[in-house]
Protein backbone atom coordinates (compact mmCIF):
# COMPACT_ATOMS: atom_id res chain seq x y z
CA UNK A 1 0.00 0.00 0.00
CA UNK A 2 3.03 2.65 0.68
CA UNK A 3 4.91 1.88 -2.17
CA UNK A 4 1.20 2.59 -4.42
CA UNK A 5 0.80 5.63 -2.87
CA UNK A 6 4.74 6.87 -3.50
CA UNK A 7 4.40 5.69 -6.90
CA UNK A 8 0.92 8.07 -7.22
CA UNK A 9 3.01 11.01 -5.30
CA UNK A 10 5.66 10.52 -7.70
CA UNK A 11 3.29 10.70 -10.58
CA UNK A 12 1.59 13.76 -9.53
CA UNK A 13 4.40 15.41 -8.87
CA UNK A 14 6.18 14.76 -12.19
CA UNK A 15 3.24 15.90 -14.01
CA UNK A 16 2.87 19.40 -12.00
CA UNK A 17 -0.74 18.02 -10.44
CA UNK A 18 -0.11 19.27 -7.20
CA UNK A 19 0.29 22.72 -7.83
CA UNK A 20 -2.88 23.69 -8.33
CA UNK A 21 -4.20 21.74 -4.74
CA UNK A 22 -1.67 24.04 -2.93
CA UNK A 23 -2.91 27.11 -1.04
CA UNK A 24 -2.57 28.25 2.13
CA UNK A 25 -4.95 29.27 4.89
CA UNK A 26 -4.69 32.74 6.83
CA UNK A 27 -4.06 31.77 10.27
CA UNK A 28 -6.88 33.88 11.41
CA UNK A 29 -9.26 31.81 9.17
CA UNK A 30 -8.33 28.88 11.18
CA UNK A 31 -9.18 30.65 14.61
CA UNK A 32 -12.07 32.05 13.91
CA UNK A 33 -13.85 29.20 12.58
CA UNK A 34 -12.56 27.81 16.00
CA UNK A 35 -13.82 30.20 17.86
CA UNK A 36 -17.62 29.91 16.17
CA UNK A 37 -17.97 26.18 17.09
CA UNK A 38 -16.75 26.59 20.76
CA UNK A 39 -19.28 29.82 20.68
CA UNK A 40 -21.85 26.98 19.23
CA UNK A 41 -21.09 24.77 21.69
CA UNK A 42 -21.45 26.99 24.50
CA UNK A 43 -24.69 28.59 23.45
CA UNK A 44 -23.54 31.72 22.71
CA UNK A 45 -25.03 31.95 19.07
CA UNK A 46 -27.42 29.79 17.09
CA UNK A 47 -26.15 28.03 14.09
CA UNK A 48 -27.12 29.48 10.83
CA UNK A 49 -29.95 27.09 9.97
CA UNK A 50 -32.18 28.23 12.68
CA UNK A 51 -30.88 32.35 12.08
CA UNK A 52 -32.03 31.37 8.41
CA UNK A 53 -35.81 30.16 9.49
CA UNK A 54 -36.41 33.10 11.80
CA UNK A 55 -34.75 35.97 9.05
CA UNK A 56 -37.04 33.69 6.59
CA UNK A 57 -40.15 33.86 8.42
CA UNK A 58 -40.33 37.47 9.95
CA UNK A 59 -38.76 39.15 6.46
CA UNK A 60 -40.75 36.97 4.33
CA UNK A 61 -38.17 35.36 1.63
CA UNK A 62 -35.54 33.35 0.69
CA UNK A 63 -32.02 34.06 1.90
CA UNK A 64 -29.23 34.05 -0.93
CA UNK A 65 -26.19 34.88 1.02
CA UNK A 66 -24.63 34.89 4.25
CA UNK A 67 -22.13 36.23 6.56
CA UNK A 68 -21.24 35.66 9.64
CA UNK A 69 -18.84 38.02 11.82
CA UNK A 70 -17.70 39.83 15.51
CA UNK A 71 -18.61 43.26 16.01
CA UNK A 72 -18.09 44.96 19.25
CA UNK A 73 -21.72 44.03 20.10
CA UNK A 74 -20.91 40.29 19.64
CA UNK A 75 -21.51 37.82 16.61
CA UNK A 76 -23.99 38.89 13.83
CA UNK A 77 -25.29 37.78 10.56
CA UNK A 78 -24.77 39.65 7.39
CA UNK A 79 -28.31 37.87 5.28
CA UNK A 80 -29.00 38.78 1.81
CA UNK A 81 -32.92 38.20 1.35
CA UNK A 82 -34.56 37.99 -1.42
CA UNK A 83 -38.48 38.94 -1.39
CA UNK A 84 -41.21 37.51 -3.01
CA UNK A 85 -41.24 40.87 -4.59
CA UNK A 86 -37.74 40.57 -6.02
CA UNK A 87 -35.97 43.32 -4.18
CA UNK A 88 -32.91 41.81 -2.22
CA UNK A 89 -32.66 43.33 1.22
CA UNK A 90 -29.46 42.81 3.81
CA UNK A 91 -30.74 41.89 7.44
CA UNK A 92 -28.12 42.20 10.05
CA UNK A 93 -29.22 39.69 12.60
CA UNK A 94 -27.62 39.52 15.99
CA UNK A 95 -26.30 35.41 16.50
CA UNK A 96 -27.30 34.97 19.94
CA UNK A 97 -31.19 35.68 20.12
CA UNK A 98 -31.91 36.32 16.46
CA UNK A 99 -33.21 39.54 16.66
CA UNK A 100 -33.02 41.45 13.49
CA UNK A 101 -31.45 44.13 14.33
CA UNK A 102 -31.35 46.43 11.22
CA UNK A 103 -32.10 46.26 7.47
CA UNK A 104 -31.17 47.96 4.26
């Protein structure tokens, strides 16, 4: 089994495979997503398929994008919703209680 797997590392190697599979990860990427779970995990924000259902329900549409990140006031969501009207609306929506706390 090792020597099949040298002989495949050899082979991507001599035909330049493995350069595009390289990147490398920001440290802080790492961290953070860290951090999220353990915040998970503690029950200091809901995951983002119940933050979708509320932000679904109360702004009545379909959410098309997401971000999550720390402010000073703790974790929110950035949502992108999109209406049954077809205007697309960004809900910030604080992680912990989901409350929507703003629109635009």
């Amino acid at each position: 089994m090792k020597r099949v797997i040298c002989i495949l590392l050899f082979l991507m190697t001599a035909a330049n495979v493995t350069a595009p599979l390289s990147f490398s990860v920001p440290a802080y990427a790492a961290d953070e997503h860290d951090d999220v779970l353990r915040a998970i995990k503690r029950g200091e924000l809901m995951s983002y398929a119940k933050i979708k259902r509320i932000a679904e329900a109360k702004l009545h549409g379909v959410v098309v994008g997401q971000k999550l990140r720390r402010t000073n006031r703790g974790w929110q969501y950035d949502l992108r919703v999109r209406r049954k009207d077809g205007k697309v609306l960004v809900a910030i929506v604080d992680a912990r209680t989901g409350e929507i706390v703003a629109t635009r």
